[in-house]
Protein backbone atom coordinates (compact mmCIF):
# COMPACT_ATOMS: atom_id res chain seq x y z
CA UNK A 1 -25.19 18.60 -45.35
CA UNK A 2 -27.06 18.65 -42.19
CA UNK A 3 -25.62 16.23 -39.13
CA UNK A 4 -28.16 14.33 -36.89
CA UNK A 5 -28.36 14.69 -33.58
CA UNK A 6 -27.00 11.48 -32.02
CA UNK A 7 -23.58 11.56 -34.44
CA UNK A 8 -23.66 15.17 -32.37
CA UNK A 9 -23.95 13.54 -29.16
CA UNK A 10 -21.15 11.05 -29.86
CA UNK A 11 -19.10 13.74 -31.35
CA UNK A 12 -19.34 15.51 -28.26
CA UNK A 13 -18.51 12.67 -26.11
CA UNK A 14 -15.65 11.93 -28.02
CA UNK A 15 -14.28 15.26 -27.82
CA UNK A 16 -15.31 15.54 -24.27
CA UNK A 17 -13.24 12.08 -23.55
CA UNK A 18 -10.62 13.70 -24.76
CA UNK A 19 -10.43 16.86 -23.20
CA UNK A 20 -10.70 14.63 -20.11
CA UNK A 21 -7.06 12.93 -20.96
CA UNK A 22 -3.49 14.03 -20.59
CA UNK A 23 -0.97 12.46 -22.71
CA UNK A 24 1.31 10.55 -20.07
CA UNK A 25 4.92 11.67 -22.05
CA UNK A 26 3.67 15.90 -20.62
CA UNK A 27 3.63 14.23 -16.70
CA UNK A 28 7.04 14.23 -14.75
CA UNK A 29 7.98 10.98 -13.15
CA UNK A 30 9.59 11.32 -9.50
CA UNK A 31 11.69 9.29 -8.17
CA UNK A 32 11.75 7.63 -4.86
CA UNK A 33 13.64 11.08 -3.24
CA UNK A 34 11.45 12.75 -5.45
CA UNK A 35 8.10 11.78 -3.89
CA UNK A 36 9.27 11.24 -0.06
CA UNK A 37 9.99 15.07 -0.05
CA UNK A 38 6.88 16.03 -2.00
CA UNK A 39 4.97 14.27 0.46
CA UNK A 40 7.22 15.97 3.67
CA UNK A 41 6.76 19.24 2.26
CA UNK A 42 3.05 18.82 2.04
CA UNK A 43 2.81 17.70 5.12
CA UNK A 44 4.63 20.83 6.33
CA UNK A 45 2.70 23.20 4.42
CA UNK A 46 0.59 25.69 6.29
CA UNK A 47 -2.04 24.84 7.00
CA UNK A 48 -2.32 21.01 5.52
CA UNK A 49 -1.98 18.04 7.98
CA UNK A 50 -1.82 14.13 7.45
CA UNK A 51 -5.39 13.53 8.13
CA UNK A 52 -6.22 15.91 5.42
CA UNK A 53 -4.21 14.97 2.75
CA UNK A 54 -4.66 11.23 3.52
CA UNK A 55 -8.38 12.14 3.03
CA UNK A 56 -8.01 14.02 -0.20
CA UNK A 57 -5.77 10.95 -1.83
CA UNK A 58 -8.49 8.35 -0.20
CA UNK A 59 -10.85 10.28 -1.92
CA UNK A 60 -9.33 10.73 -5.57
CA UNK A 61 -8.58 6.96 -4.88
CA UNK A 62 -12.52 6.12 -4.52
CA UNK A 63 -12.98 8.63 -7.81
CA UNK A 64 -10.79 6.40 -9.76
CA UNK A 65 -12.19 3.37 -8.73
CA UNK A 66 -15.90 4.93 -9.61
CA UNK A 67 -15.19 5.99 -13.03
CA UNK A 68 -12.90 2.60 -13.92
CA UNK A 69 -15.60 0.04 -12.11
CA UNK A 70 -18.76 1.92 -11.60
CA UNK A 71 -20.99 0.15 -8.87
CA UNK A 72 -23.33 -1.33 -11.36
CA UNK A 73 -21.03 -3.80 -12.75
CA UNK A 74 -18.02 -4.13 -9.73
CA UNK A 75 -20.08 -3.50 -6.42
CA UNK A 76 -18.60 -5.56 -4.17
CA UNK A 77 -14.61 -4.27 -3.36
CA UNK A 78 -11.69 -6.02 -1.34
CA UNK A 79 -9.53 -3.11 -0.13
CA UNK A 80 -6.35 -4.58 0.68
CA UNK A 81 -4.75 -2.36 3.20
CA UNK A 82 -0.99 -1.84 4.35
CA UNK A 83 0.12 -0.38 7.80
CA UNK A 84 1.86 2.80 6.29
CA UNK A 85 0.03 5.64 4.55
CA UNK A 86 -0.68 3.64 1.23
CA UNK A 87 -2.79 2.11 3.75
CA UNK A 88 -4.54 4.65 5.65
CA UNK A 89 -5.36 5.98 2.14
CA UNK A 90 -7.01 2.57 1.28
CA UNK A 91 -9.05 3.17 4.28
CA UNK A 92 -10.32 6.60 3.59
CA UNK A 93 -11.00 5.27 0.16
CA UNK A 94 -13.10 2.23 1.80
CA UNK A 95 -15.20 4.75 3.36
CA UNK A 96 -15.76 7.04 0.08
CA UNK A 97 -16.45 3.80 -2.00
CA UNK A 98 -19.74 2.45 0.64
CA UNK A 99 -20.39 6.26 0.05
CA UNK A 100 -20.85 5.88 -3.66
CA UNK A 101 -23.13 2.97 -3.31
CA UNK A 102 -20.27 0.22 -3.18
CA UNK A 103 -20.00 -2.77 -0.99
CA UNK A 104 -16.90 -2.67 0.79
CA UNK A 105 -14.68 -5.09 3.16
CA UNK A 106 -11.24 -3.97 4.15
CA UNK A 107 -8.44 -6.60 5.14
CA UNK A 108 -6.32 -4.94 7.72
CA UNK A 109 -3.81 -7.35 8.67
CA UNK A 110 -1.21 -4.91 10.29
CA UNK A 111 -2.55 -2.28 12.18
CA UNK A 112 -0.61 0.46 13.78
CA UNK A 113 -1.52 2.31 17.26
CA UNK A 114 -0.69 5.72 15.79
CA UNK A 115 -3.87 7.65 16.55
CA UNK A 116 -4.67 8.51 12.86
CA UNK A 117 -4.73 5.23 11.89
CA UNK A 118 -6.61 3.71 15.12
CA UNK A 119 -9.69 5.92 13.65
CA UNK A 120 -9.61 5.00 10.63
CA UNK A 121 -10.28 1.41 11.50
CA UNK A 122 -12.65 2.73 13.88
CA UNK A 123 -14.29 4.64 10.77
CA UNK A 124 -14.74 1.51 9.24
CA UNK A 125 -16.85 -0.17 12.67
CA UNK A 126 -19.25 3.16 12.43
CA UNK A 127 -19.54 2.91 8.27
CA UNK A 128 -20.27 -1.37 8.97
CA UNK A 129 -17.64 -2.07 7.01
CA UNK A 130 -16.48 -5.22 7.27
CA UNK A 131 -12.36 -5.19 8.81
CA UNK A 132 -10.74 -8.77 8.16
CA UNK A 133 -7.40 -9.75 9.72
CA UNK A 134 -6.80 -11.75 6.71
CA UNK A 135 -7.29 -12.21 2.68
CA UNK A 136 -10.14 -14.78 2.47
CA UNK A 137 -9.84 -18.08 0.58
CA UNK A 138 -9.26 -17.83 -3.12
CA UNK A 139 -12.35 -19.72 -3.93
CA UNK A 140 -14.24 -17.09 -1.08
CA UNK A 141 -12.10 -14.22 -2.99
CA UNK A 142 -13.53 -14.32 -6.19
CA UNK A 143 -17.04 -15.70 -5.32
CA UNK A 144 -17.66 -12.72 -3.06
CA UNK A 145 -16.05 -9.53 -4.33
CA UNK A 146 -15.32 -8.44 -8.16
CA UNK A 147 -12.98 -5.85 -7.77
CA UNK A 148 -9.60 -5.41 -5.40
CA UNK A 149 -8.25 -2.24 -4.55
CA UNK A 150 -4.16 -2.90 -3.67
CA UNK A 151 -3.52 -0.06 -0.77
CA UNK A 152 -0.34 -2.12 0.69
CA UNK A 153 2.99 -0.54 0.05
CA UNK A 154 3.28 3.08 -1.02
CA UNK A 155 6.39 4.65 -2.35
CA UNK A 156 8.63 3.88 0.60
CA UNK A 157 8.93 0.16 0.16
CA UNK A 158 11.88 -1.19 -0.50
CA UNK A 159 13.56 -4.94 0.28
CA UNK A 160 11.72 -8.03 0.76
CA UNK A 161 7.77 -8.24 1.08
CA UNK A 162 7.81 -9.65 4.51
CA UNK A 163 4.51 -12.12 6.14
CA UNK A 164 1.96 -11.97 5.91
CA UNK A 165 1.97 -9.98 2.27
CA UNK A 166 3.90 -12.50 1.14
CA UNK A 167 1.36 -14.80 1.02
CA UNK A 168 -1.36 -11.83 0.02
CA UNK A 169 0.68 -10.88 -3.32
CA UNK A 170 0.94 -14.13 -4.61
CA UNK A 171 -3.18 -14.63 -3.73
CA UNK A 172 -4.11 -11.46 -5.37
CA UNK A 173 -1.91 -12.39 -8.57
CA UNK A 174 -3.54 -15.31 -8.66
CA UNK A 175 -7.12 -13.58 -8.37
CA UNK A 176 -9.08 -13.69 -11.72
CA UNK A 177 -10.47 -10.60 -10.13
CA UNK A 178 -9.27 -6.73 -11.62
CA UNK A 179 -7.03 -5.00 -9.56
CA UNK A 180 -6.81 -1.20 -8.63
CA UNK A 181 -3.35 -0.44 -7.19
CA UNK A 182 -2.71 2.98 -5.35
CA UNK A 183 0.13 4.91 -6.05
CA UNK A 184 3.00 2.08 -6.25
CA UNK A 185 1.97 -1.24 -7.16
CA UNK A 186 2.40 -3.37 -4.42
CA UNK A 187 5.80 -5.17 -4.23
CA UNK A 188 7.13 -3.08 -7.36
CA UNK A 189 10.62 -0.80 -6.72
CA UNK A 190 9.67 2.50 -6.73
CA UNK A 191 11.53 3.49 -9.99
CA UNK A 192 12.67 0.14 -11.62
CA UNK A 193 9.26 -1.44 -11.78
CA UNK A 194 7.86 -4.88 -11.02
CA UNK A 195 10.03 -8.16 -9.99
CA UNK A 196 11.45 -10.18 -12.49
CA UNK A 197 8.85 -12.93 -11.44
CA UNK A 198 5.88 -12.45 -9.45
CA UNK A 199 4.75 -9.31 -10.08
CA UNK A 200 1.07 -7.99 -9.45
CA UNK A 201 -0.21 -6.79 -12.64
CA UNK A 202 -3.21 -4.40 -11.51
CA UNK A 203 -5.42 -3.36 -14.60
CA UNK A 204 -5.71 0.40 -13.39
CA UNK A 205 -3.15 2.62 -11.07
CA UNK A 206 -4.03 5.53 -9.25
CA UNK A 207 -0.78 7.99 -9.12
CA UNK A 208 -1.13 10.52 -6.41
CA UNK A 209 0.23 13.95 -6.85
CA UNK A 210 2.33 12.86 -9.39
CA UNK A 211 3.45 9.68 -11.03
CA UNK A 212 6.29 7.76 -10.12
CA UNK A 213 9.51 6.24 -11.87
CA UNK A 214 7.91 2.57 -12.35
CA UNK A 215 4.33 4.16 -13.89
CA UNK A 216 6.56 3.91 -16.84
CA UNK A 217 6.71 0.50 -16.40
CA UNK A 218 2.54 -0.05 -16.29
CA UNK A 219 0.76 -1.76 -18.64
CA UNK A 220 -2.77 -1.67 -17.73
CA UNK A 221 -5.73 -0.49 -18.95
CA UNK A 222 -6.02 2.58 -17.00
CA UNK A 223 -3.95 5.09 -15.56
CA UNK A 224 -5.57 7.89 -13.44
CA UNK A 225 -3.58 10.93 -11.51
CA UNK A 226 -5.61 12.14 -8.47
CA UNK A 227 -4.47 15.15 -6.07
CA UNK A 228 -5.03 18.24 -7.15
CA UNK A 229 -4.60 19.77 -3.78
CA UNK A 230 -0.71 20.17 -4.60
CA UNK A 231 -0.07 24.16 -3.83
CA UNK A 232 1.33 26.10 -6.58
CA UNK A 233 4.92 26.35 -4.64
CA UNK A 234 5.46 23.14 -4.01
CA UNK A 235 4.69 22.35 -7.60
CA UNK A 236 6.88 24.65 -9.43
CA UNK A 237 9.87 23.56 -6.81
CA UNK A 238 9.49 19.87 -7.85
CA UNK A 239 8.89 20.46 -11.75
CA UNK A 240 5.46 18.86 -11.22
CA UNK A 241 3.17 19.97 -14.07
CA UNK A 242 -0.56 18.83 -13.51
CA UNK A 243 -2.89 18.46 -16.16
CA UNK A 244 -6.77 20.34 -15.14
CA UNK A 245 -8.74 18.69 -13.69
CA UNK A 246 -12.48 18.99 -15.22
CA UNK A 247 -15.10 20.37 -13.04
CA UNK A 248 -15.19 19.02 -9.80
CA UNK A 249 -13.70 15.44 -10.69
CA UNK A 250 -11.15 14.38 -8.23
CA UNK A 251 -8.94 12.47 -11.06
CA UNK A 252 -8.06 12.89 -14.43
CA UNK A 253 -7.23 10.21 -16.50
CA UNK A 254 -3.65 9.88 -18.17
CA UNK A 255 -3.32 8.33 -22.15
């Protein structure tokens, strides 16, 4: 029995989905210790910096974004931007996103005077990017943008959501709009998950370098893991088993 050629093609597709996918029970989940000294030893690594790592997570951000909302269908992106390194890496991702033929605007509310993340705001005045000091108007929100990317609070929040993201949360909950969280999502404990009331509820989360506790706790659509710049060492000392990457994709996606 011969097999025509487009039940080939979607064979292969399917099978090339799939090879594309890493069952999320194989994937350590760190907790909050877990992930701060990850991230220290990275940053201590020779040879690796800040800048470049923030880039490379910006980057697998963007990726994510891409293959979840290509450009034909979610052009226009709110990046919602903390002032710690969740933040910076919303910035970087800004960048990648106008880059891949997005329209971009960046709300910066809090903005640090650390060098690093001076220039990245500056990065966004060269690229034209729009830089808001605050989350427009829900009516404005959803008229003008169909996708939000949450870059707030990374794996070092803990406590109260303090002004003025705690009038943001509560906006982008509200948003009919699909959200895109980085990392943590915002205003979730790092390992126990959301709040008993009020929680954002983003449709896809980017994990970087590995997931954390609360990804156990996601429920969205789509789960992607981006950073595959973790050296070998620093892997194997942390129990952090990566799936491969295919190719030259910046993210693979997690079942």
């Amino acid at each position: 029995m011969s097999v025509g050629r487009q039940t080939l093609l979607r064979l292969f597709a399917t099978a090339s989905a799939a090879l594309r996918t890493c069952p999320a029970p194989a994937m350590k989940l760190l907790s909050q210790q877990e992930a701060a000294a990850v991230d220290q030893d990275l940053m201590e690594a020779p040879g690796f910096s800040i800048d470049q790592l923030m880039e490379l997570a910006g980057l697998s951000v963007a990726a994510a974004v891409r293959d979840a909302f290509p450009p034909s269908t979610h052009k226009r992106v709110l990046c919602v931007c903390g002032p710690g390194n969740n933040g910076g890496d919303g910035l970087v991702a800004a960048r990648h996103l106008v880059q891949f033929g997005y329209e971009a605007t960046v709300v910066y509310p809090k903005r640090p005077n650390k060098p690093l993340f001076v220039n990245l705001a500056a990065q966004m005045e060269m690229m034209r990017i729009p830089l808001l000091d605050a989350l427009p108007a829900s009516d404005a929100l959803s008229a003008s943008h169909d996708v939000v990317l949450d870059a707030i609070f990374g794996f070092s929040f803990a406590g109260d959501v303090r002004a003025p993201f705690d009038t943001i949360l509560p906006a982008l909950r509200a948003s009919s709009l699909p959200l895109v969280s980085v990392d943590i999502p915002s205003g979730w404990h790092v390992e126990d998950g959301p709040p008993a009331a009020g929680a954002l509820e983003p449709q896809v989360l980017v994990s970087l370098t590995a997931p954390k506790m609360c990804a156990a706790h996601f429920r969205g659509g789509r789960h992607y893991l981006g950073g595959r710049f973790v050296p070998p060492p620093i892997a194997e000392k942390y129990g952090v088993q990566q799936p491969p990457f295919e190719g030259a994709d910046q993210v693979v996606r997690l079942a």
